[in-house]
C-alpha atoms as a PDB file:
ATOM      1  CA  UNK A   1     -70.261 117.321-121.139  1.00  0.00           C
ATOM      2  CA  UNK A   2     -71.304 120.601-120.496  1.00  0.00           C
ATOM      3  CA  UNK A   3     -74.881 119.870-121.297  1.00  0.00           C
ATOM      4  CA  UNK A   4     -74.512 117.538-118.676  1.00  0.00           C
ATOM      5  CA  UNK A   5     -73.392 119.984-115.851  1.00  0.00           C
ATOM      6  CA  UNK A   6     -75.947 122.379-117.561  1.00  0.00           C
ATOM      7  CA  UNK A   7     -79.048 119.925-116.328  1.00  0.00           C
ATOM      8  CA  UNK A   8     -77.437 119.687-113.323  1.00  0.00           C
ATOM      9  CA  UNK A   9     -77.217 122.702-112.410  1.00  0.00           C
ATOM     10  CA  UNK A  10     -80.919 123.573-113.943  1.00  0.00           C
ATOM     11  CA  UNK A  11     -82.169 120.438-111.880  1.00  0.00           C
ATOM     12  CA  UNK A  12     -80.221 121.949-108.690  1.00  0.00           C
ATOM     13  CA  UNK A  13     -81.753 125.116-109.361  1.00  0.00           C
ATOM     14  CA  UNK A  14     -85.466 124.516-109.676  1.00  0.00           C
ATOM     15  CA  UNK A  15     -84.751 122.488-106.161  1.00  0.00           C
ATOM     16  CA  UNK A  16     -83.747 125.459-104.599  1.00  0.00           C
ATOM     17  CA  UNK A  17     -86.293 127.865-106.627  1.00  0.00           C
ATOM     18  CA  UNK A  18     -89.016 125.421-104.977  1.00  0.00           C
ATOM     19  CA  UNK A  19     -87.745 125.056-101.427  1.00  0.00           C
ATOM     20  CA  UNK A  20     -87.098 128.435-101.455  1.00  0.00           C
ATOM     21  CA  UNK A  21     -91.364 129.464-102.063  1.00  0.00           C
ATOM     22  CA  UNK A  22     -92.132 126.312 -99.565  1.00  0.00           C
ATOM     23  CA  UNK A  23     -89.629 128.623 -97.373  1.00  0.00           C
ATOM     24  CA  UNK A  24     -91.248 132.087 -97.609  1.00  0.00           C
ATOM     25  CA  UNK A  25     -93.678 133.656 -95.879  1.00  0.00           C
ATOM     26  CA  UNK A  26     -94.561 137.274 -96.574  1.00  0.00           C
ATOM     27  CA  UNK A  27     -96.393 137.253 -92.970  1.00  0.00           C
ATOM     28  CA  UNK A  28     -93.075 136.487 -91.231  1.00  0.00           C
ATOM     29  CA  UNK A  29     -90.977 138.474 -93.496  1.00  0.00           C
ATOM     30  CA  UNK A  30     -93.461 141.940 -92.586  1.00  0.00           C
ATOM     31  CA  UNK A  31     -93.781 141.245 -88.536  1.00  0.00           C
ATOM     32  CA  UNK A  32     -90.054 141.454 -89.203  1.00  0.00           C
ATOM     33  CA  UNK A  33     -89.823 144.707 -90.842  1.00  0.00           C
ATOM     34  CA  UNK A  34     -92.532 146.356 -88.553  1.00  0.00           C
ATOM     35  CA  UNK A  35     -89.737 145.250 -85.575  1.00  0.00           C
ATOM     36  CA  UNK A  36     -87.239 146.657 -87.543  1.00  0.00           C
ATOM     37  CA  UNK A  37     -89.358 149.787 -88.632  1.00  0.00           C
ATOM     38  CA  UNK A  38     -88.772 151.809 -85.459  1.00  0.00           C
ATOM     39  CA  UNK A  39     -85.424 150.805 -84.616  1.00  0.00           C
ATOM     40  CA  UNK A  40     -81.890 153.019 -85.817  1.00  0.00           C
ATOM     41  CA  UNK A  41     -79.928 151.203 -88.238  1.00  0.00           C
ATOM     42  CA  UNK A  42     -77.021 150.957 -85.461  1.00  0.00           C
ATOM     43  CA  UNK A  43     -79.664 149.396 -82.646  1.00  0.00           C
ATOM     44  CA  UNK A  44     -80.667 146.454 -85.477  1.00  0.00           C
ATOM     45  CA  UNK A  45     -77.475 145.064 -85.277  1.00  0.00           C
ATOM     46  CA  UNK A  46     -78.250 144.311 -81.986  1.00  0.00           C
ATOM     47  CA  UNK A  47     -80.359 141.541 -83.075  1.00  0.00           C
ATOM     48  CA  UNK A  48     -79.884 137.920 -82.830  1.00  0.00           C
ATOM     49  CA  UNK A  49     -81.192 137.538 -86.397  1.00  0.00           C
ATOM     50  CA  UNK A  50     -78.382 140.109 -87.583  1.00  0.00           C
ATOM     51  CA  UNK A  51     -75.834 138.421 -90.235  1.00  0.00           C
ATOM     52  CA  UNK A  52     -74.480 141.653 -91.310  1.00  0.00           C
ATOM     53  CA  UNK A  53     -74.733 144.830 -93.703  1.00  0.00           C
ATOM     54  CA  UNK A  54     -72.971 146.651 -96.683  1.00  0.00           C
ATOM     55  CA  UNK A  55     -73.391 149.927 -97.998  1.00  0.00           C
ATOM     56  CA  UNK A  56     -76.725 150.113 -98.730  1.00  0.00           C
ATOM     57  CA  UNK A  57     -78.791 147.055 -96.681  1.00  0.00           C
ATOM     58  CA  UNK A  58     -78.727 145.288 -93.435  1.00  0.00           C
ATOM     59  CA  UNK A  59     -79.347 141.083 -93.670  1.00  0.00           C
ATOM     60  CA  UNK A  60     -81.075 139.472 -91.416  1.00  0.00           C
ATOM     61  CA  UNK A  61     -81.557 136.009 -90.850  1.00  0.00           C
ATOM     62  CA  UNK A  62     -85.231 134.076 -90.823  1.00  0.00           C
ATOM     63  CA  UNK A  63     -84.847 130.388 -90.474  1.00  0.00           C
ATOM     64  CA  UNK A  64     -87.301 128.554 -92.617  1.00  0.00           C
ATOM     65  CA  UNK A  65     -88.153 125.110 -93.475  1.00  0.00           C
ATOM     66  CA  UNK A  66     -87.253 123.635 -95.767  1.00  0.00           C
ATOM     67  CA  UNK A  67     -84.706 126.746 -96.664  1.00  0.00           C
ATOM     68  CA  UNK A  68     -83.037 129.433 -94.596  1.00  0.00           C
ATOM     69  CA  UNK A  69     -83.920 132.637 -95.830  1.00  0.00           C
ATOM     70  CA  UNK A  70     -82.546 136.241 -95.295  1.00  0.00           C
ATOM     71  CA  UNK A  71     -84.073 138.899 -95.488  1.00  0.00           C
ATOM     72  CA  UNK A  72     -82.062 141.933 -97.062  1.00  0.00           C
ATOM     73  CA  UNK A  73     -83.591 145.273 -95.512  1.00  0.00           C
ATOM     74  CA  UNK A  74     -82.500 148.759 -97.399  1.00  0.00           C
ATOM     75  CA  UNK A  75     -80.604 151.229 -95.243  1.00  0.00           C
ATOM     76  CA  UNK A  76     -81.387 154.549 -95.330  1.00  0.00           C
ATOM     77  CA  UNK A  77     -78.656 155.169 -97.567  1.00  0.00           C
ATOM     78  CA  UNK A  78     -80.511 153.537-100.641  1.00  0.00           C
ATOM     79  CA  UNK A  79     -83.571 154.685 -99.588  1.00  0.00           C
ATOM     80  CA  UNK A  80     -82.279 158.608 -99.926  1.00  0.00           C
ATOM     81  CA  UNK A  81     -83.275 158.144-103.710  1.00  0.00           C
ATOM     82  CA  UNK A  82     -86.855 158.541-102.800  1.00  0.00           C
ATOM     83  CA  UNK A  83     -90.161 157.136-104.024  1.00  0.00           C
ATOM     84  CA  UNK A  84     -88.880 157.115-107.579  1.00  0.00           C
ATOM     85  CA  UNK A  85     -85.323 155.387-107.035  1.00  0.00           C
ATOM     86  CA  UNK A  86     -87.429 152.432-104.956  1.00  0.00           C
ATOM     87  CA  UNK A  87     -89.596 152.331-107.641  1.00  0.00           C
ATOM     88  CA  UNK A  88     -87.332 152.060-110.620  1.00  0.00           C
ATOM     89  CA  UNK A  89     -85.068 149.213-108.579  1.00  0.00           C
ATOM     90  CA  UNK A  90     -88.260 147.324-107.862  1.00  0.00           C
ATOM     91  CA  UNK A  91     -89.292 147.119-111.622  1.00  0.00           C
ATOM     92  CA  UNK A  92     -85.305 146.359-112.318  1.00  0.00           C
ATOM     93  CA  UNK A  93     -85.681 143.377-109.761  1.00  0.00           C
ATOM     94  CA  UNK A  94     -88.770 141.942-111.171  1.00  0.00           C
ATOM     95  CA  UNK A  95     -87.412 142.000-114.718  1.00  0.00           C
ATOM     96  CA  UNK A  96     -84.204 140.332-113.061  1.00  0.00           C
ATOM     97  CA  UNK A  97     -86.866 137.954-111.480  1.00  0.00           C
ATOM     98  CA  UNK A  98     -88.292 136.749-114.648  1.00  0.00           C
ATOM     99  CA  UNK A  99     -84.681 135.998-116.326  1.00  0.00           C
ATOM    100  CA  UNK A 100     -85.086 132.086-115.491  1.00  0.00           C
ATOM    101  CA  UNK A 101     -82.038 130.555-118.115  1.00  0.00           C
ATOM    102  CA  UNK A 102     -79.450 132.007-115.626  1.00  0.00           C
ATOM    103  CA  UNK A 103     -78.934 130.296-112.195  1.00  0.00           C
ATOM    104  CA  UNK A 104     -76.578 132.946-110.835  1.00  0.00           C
ATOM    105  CA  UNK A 105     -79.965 135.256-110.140  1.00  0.00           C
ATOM    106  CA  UNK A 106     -81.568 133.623-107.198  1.00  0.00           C
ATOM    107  CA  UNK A 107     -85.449 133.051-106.435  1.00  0.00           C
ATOM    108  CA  UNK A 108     -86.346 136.664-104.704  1.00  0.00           C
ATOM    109  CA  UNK A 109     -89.316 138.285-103.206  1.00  0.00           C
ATOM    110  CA  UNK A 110     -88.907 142.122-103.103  1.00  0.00           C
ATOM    111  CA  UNK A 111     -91.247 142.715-100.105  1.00  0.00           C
ATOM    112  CA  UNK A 112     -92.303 146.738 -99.032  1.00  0.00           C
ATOM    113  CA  UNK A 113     -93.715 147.059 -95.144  1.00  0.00           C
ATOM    114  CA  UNK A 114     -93.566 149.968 -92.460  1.00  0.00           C
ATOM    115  CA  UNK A 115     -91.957 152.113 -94.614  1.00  0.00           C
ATOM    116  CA  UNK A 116     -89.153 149.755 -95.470  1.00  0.00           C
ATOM    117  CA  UNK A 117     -87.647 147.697 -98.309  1.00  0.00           C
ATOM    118  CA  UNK A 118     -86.662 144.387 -98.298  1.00  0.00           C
ATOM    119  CA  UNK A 119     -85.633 141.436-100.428  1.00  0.00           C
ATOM    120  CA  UNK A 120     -85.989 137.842 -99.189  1.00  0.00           C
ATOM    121  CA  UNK A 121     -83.520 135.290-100.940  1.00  0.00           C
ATOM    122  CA  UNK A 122     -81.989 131.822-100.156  1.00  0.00           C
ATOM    123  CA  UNK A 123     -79.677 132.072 -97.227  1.00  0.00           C
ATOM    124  CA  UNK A 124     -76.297 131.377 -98.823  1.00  0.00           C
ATOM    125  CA  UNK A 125     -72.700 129.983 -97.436  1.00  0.00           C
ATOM    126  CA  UNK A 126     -69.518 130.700 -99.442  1.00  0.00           C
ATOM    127  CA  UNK A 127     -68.606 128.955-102.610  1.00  0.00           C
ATOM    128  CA  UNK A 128     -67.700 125.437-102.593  1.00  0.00           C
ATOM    129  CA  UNK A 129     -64.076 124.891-104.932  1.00  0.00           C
ATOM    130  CA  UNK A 130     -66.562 122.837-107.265  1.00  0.00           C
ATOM    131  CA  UNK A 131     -69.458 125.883-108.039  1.00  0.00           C
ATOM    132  CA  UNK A 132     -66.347 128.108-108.238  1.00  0.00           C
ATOM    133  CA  UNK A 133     -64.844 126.455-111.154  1.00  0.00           C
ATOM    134  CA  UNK A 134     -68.549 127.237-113.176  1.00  0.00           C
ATOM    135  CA  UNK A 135     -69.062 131.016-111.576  1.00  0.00           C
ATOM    136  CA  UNK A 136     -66.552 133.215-113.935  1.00  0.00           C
ATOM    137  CA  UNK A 137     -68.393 132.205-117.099  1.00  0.00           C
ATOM    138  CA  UNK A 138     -71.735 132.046-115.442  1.00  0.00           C
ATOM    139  CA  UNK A 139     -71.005 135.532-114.231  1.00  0.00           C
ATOM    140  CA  UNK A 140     -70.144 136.792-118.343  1.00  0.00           C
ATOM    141  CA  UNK A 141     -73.570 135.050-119.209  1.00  0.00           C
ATOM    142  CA  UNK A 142     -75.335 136.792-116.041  1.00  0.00           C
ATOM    143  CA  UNK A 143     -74.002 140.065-117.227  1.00  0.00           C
ATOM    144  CA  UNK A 144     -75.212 139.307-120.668  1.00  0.00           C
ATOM    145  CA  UNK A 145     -78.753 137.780-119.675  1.00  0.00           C
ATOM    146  CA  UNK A 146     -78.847 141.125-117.521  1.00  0.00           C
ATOM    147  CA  UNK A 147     -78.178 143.841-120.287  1.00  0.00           C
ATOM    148  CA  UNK A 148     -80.623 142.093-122.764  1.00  0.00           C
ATOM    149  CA  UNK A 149     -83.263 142.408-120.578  1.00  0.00           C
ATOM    150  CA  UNK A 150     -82.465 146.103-120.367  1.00  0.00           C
ATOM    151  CA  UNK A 151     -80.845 146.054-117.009  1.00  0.00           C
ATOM    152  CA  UNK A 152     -77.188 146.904-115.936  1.00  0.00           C
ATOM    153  CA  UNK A 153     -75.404 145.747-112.646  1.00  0.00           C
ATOM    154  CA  UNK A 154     -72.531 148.630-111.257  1.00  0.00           C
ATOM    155  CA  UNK A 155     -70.859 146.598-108.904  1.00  0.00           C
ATOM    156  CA  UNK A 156     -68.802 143.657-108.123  1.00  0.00           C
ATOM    157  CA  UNK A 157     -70.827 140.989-108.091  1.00  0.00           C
ATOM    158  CA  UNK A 158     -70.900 138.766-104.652  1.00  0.00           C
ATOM    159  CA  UNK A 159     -71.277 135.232-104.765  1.00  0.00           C
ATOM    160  CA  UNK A 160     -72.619 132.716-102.282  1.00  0.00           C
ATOM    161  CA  UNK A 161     -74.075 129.418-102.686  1.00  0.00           C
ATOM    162  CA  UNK A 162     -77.147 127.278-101.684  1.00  0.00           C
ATOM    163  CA  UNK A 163     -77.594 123.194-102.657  1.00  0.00           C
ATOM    164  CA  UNK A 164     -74.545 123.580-104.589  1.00  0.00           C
ATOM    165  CA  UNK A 165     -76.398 126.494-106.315  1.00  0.00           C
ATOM    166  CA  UNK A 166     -74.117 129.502-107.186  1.00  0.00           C
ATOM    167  CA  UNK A 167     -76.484 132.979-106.904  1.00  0.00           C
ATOM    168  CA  UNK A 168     -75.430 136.832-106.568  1.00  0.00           C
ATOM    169  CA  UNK A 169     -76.315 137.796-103.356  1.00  0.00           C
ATOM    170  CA  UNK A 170     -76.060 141.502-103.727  1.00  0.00           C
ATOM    171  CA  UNK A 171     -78.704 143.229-106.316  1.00  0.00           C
ATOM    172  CA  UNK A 172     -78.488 146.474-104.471  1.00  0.00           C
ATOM    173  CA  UNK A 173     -76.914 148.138-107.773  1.00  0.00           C
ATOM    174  CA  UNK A 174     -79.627 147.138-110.154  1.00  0.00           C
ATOM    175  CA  UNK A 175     -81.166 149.369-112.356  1.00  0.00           C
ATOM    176  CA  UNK A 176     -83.041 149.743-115.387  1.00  0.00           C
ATOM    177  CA  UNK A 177     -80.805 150.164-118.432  1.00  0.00           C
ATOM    178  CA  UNK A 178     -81.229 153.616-119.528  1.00  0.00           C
END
C-alpha cells in the first residue's frame, strides 16, 4: 500500500512541479523586486501583495496561472552575511533543487535583481488532516535526502501544502554541510 500512496504522491508532485514552471515568470518576479528594491522593509508591508515575513524574508504574493506563486524576498537580516553567505545559500538551494525523490522540497527558482534575493515557490495553504498523516516520516526522509547531498537544515521545518502536495516552505536555514 505504500507504494501506492508513493505514486500518488510522485504523480501529485510532478503536477505541481509542472504548473508551477507554466506559473513562473522571471520577468514578473524582477519588476517585482525592482518595486521592492527602494522601499524599507517596514513600508513593503504596505503592499497589497504582502502575505507576511519571518526572521529573515518578507513573502509576497504573485498570482499566476495555472499556480499561485510567492515570492520569498531576503530581509536585510540574511543579507548581513554578505556576498559570500548569498552565495553559499544559493549553491545549498540548487543542490536542494536537484534532490527530486523527496516531495517535501518544492519546485523553486532562486531569483537575484536590484540588489535583492528572492525565491519563487508554489503558493501554499496549511496542511490538510490527510498530507499530515504522511509529513512526520516524509520530514525524517527530507532530513536524510538533505544531509546526503551534503546539506543541513537548522530550523524547524514549516509545512504548507499545494494539490494535496506537502512542501517546506521555509529554506532560509540552508546551508552547505561543512
Amino acid at each position: 500500500m505504500k507504494t501506492m500512496l508513493f505514486e500518488v504522491s510522485m504523480s501529485r508532485y510532478s503536477k505541481l512541479k509542472s504548473m508551477f514552471y507554466e506559473s513562473f515568470d522571471e520577468s514578473r518576479v524582477t519588476t517585482l523586486l525592482s518595486r521592492l528594491a527602494p522601499m524599507s522593509e517596514q513600508s513593503r508591508r504596505g503592499l497589497d501583495q504582502f502575505i507576511g515575513e519571518g526572521s529573515h524574508f518578507q513573502s509576497f504574493s504573485a498570482s499566476g496561472l495555472p499556480l499561485d506563486l510567492v515570492v520569498n524576498v531576503a530581509k536585510a537580516s540574511f543579507m548581513k552575511g554578505g556576498d559570500v553567505h548569498i552565495k553559499r545559500w544559493c549553491e545549498a538551494m540548487t543542490k536542494a533543487r536537484s534532490i527530486e525523490s523527496d516531495t517535501l522540497i518544492p519546485p523553486m527558482v532562486v531569483v537575484k535583481h536590484a540588489g535583492l534575493v528572492a525565491v519563487v515557490m508554489p503558493k501554499g495553504q496549511d496542511v490538510d488532516r490527510d498530507a499530515a498523516k504522511s509529513v512526520g516520516p516524509q520530514l525524517l526522509a527530507t532530513a536524510k535526502a538533505l544531509g546526503g547531498a551534503g546539506l543541513v537544515m537548522d530550523d524547524y521545518p514549516q509545512v504548507r501544502q499545494a494539490l494535496g502536495v506537502p512542501f517546506i516552505i521555509d529554506w532560509s536555514d540552508l546551508a552547505l554541510a561543512d
